[in-house]
Protein backbone atom coordinates (compact mmCIF):
# COMPACT_ATOMS: atom_id res chain seq x y z
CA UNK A 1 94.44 123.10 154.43
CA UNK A 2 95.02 126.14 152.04
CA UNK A 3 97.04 124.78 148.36
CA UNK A 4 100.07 127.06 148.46
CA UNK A 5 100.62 129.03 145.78
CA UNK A 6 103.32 131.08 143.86
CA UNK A 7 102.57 134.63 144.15
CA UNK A 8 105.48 135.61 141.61
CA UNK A 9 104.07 132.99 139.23
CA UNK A 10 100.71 134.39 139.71
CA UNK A 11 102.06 138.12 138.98
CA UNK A 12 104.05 136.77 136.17
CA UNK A 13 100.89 135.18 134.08
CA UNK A 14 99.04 138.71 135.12
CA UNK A 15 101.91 140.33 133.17
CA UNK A 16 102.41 137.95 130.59
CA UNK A 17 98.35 138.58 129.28
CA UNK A 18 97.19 141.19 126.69
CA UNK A 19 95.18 143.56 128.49
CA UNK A 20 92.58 146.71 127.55
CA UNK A 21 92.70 149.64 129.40
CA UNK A 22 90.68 148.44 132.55
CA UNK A 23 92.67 145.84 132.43
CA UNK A 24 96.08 147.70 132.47
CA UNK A 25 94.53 149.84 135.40
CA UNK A 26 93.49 146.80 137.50
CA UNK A 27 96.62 144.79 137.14
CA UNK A 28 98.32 147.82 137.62
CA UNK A 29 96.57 148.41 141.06
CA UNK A 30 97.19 145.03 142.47
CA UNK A 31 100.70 145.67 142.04
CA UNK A 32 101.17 148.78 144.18
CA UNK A 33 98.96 147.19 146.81
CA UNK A 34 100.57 143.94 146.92
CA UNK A 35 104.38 146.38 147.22
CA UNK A 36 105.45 145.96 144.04
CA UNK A 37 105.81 149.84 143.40
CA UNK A 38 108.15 149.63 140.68
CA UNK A 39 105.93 146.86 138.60
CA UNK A 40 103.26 149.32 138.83
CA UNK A 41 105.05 152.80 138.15
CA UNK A 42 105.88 150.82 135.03
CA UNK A 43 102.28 149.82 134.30
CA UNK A 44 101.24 153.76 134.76
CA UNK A 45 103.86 154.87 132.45
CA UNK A 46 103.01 152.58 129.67
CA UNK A 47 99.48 153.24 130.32
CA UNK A 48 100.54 156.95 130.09
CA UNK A 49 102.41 155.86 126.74
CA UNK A 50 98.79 155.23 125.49
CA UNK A 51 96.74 158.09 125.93
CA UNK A 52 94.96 159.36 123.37
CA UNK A 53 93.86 163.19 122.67
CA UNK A 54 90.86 163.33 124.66
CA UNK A 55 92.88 161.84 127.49
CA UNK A 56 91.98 158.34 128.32
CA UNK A 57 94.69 156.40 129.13
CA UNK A 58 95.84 152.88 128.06
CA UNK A 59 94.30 152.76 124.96
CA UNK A 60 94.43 150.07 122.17
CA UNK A 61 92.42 149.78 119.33
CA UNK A 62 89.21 152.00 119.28
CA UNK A 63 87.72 150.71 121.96
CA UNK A 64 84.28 153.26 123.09
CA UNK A 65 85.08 153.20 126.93
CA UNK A 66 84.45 155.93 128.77
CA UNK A 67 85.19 154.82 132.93
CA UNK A 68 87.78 151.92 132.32
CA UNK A 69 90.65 154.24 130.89
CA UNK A 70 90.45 156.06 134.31
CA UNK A 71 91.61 153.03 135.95
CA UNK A 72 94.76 153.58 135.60
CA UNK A 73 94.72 156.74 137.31
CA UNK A 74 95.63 156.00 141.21
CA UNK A 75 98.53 154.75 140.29
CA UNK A 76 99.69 157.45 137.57
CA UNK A 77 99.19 159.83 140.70
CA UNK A 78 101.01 157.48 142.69
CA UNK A 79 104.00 157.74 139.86
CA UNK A 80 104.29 161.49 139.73
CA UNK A 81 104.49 161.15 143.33
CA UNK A 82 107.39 158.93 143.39
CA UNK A 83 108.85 160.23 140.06
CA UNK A 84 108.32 163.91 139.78
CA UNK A 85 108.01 163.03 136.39
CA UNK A 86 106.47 166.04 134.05
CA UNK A 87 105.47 163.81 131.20
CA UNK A 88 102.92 161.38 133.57
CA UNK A 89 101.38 165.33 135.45
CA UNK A 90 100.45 166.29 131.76
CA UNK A 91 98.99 162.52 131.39
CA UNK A 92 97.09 163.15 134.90
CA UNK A 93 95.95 166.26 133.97
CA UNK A 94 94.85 165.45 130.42
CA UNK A 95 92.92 161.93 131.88
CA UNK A 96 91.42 164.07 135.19
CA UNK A 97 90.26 166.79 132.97
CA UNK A 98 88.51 163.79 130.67
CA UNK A 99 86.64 162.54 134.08
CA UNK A 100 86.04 165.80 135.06
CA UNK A 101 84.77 167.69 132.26
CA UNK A 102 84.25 166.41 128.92
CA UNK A 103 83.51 162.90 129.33
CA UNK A 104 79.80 161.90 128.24
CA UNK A 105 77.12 162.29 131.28
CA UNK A 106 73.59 162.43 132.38
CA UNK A 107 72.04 165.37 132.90
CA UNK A 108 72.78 164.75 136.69
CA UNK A 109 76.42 164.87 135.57
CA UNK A 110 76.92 160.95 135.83
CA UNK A 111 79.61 159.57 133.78
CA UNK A 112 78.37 157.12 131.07
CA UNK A 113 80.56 153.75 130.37
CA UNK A 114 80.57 154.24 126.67
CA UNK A 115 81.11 157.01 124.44
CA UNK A 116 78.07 155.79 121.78
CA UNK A 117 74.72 155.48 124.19
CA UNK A 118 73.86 156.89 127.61
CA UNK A 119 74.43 153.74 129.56
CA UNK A 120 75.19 153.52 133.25
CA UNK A 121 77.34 150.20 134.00
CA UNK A 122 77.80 148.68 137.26
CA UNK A 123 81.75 148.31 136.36
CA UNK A 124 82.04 152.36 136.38
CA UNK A 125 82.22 152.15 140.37
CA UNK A 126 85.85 150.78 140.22
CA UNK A 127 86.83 152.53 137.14
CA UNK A 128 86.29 156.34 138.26
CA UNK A 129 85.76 157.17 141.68
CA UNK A 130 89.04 155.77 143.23
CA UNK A 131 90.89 157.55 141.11
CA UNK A 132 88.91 160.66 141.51
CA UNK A 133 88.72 160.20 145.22
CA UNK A 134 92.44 159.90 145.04
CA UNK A 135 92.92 163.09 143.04
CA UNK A 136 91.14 164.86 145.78
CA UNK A 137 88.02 165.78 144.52
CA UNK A 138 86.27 163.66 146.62
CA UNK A 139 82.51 165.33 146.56
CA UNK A 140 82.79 163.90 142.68
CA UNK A 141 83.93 160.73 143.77
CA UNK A 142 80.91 160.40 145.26
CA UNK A 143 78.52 162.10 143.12
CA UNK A 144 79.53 159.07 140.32
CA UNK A 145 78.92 156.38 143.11
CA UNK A 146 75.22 157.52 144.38
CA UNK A 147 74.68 157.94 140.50
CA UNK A 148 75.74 154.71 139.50
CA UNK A 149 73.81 153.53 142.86
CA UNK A 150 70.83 155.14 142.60
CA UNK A 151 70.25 153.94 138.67
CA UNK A 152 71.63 150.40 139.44
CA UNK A 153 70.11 149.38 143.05
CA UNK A 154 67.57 147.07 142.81
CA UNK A 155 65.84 147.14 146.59
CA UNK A 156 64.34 143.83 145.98
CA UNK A 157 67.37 141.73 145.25
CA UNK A 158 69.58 144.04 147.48
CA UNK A 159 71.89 143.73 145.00
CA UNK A 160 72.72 145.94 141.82
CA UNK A 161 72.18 145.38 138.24
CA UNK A 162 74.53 145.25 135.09
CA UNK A 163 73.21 147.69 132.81
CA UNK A 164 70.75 151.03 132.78
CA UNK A 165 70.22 153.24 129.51
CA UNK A 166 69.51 156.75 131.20
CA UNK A 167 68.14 157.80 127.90
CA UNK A 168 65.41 155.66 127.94
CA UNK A 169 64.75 154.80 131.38
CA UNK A 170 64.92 151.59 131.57
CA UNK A 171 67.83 148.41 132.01
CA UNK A 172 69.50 146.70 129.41
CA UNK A 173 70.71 144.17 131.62
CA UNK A 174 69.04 143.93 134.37
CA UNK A 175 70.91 140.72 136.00
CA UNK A 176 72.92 141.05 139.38
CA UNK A 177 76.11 140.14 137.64
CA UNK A 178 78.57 138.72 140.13
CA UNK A 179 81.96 140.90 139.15
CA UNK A 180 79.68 143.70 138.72
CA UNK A 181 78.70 143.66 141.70
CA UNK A 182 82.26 142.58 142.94
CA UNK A 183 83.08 145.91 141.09
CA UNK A 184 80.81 148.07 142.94
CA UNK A 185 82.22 146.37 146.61
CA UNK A 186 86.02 147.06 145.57
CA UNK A 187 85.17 150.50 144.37
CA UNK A 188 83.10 151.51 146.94
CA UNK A 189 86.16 150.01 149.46
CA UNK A 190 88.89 152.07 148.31
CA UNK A 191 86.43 155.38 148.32
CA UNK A 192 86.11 154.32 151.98
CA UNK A 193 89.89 154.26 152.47
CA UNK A 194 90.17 157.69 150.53
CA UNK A 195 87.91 159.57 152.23
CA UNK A 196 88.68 162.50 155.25
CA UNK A 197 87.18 162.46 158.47
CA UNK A 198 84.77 165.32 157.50
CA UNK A 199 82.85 163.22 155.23
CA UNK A 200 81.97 160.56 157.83
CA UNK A 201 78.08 160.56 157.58
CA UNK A 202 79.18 159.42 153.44
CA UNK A 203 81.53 157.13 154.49
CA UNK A 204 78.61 155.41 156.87
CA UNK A 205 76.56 155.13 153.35
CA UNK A 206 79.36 153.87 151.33
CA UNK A 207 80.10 151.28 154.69
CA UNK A 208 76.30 150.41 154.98
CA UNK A 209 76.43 150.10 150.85
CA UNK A 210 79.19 147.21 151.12
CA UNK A 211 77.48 145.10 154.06
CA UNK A 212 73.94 145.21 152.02
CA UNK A 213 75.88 143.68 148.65
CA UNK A 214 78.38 141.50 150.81
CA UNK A 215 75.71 140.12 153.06
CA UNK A 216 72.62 139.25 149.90
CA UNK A 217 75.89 137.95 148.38
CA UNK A 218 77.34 135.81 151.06
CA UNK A 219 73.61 134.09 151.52
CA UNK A 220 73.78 133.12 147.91
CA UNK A 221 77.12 131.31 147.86
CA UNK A 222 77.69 127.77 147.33
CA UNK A 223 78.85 125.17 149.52
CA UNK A 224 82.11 125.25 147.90
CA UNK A 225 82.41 128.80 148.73
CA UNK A 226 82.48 130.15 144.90
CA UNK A 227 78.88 131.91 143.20
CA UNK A 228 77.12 131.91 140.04
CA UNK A 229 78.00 134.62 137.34
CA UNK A 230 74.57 135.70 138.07
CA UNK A 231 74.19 135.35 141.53
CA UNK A 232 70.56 134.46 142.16
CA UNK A 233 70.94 132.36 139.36
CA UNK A 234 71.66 128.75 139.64
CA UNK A 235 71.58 127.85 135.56
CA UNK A 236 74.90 130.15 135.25
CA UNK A 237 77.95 129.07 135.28
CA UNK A 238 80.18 129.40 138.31
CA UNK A 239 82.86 131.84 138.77
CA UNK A 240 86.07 132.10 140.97
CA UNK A 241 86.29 135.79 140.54
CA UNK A 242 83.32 137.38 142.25
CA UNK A 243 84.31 135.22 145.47
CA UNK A 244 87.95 136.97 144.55
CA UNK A 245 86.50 140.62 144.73
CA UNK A 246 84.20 139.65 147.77
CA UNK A 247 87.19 138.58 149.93
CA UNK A 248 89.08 141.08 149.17
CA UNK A 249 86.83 143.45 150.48
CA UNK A 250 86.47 141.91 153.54
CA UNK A 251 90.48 141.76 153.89
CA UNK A 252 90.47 145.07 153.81
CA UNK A 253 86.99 146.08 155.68
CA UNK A 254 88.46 144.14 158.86
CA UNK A 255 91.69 145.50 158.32
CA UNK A 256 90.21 149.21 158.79
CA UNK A 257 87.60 148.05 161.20
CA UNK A 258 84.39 148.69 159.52
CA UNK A 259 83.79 145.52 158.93
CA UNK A 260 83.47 142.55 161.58
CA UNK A 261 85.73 140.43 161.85
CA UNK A 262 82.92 137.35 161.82
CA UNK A 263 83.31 137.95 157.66
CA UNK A 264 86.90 136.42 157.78
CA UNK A 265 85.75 132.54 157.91
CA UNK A 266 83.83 133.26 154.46
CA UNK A 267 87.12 134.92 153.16
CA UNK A 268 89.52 132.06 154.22
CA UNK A 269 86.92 129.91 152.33
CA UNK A 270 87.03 131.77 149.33
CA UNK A 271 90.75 132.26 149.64
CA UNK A 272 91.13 128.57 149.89
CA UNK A 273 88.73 127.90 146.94
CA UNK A 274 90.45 130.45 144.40
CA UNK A 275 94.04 128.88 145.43
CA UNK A 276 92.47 125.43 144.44
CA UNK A 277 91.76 127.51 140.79
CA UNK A 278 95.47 128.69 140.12
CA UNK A 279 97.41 126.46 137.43
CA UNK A 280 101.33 125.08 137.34
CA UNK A 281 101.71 128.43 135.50
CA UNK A 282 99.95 130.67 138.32
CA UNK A 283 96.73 131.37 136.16
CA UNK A 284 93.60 131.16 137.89
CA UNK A 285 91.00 129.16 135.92
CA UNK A 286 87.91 129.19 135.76
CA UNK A 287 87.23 133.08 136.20
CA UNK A 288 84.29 135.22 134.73
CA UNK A 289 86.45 134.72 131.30
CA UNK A 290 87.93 137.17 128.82
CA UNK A 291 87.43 138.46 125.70
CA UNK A 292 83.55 137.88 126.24
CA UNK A 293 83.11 137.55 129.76
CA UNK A 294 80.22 135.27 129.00
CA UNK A 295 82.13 131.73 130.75
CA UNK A 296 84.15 130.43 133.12
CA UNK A 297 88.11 130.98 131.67
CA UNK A 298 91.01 133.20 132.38
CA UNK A 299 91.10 137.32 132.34
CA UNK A 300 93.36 139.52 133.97
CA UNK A 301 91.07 140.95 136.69
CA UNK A 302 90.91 137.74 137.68
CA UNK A 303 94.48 137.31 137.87
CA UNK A 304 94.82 140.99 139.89
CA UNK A 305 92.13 140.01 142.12
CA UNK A 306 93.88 137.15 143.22
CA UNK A 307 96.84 139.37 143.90
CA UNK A 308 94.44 142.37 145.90
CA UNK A 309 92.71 139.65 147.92
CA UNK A 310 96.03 138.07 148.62
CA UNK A 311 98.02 141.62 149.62
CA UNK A 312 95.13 142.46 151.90
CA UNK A 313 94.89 138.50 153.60
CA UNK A 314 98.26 138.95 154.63
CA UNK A 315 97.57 142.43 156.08
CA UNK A 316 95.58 141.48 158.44
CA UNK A 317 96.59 137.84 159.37
């Protein structure tokens, strides 16, 4: 038996928390793809409201993020579209010409995560290539994800690590974090659901991509249908969100038929599980945790995940 929950109540704590840029973009996303296409206009043009000169998006503070202000972006395209408005084109075109041209890269022309070291992070394969897979330039798209790929993959885990410096060669976290690699799955997943026919042979890779990290994942999850924060790792804590990301990639993977629909039993589980997690006031505990991401808590991905896994269960029940 699944607890019911309150999806307004859920939507309404996501609102309610203080949010960085990634965090604007996520919630933001789970908006539009749970209907709510006013909710997330609104999100876009606030996020729009905060751009700085070099054009990232949603900014407060000073924070040194290169990929998470571009989170934002689907849905600032999606809010010209609707809106015609000129003010959020000159925001698109000021944050696409920051993705495109003169944020920091490799040599390979991969986009760093921060601004201050040449690090690759596993979270930069939600952050940019959705949104610019959604612009159109969808060869970049995927230039960013075999970058991010090819530095993070580690073949004997079959799963992908946190951190890589590309200046000196070698990982500065080399842990298969659970959201990061919940990150990769949901990134990966809307690039699918971008792409045009004529790129099918790199929509097989991105497919095959998601089964290897869905399946090592799946065979590491515990018996009450949640996973470690590190996922081959027992000692850390346990956290609702990864099992969040993971369903709602199979959601949608069945519900555009590249995925079998023998994934859905570990989805209901996880769906199940996470509704357990949600409070009187519709926050999900127990989450990889904000500001430090470093324990189980509450965090506003967690909260949109909820919302993405929920918009795509009902899709295809």
């Amino acid at each position: 038996m699944c607890p019911k929950v309150d999806i307004e109540r859920i939507k309404l704590a996501a609102l309610a928390m203080q949010r960085y840029s990634w965090e604007q973009g996520v919630i933001a996303q789970a908006l539009l793809e749970l209907g709510d296409e006013d909710a997330a206009i609104l999100l876009a043009v606030e996020g729009a409201h905060r751009q700085i000169e070099d054009g990232r998006c949603a900014q407060i503070g000073e924070p040194c993020a290169v990929t998470d202000p571009c989170a934002i972006g689907e849905c600032l395209i999606f809010a010209h579209e609707q809106t015609g408005d000129a003010r959020i084109k000159c925001t698109l075109n000021s944050l696409l010409n920051w993705a495109l041209v003169t944020a920091p890269r490799s040599e390979e022309g991969v986009v760093y995560h921060v601004d201050n070291k040449p690090e690759i992070w596993v979270d930069s394969m939600y952050m940019l290539p959705p949104f610019l897979a959604r612009a159109g330039y969808f060869d970049e798209a995927l230039l960013q994800i075999n970058g991010y790929w090819n530095a993070l993959y580690r073949p004997e885990k079959s799963l992908l690590a946190h951190i890589f410096n590309n200046g000196e060669s070698k990982f500065i976290r080399e842990d298969v974090w659970g959201v990061g690699n919940g990150w990769a799955v949901a990134g990966m997943a809307r690039v699918i659901s971008l792409l045009p026919d004529r790129y099918g042979e790199q929509r097989d890779i991105l497919i095959s991509r998601v089964k290897t990290i869905l399946d090592t994942a799946l065979s590491l999850q515990r018996a009450d249908a949640l996973f470690h924060d590190v996922l081959d790792d027992p000692s850390t804590f346990v956290d609702v969100n990864v099992a969040q990301m993971l369903a709602y990639v199979i959601f949608r993977g069945v519900r555009e038929d590249y995925l079998d629909v023998g994934y859905i039993p570990a989805a209901e589980n996880i769906y199940r599980a996470a509704s357990a997690k949600v409070d009187r006031y519709g926050i999900v505990q127990d989450v990889c945790g904000a500001p430090h991401f470093n324990a189980p808590g509450t965090a506003a991905e967690g909260q949109a995940f909820f919302l993405l896994m929920h918009a795509e269960r009902e899709k295809v029940r």
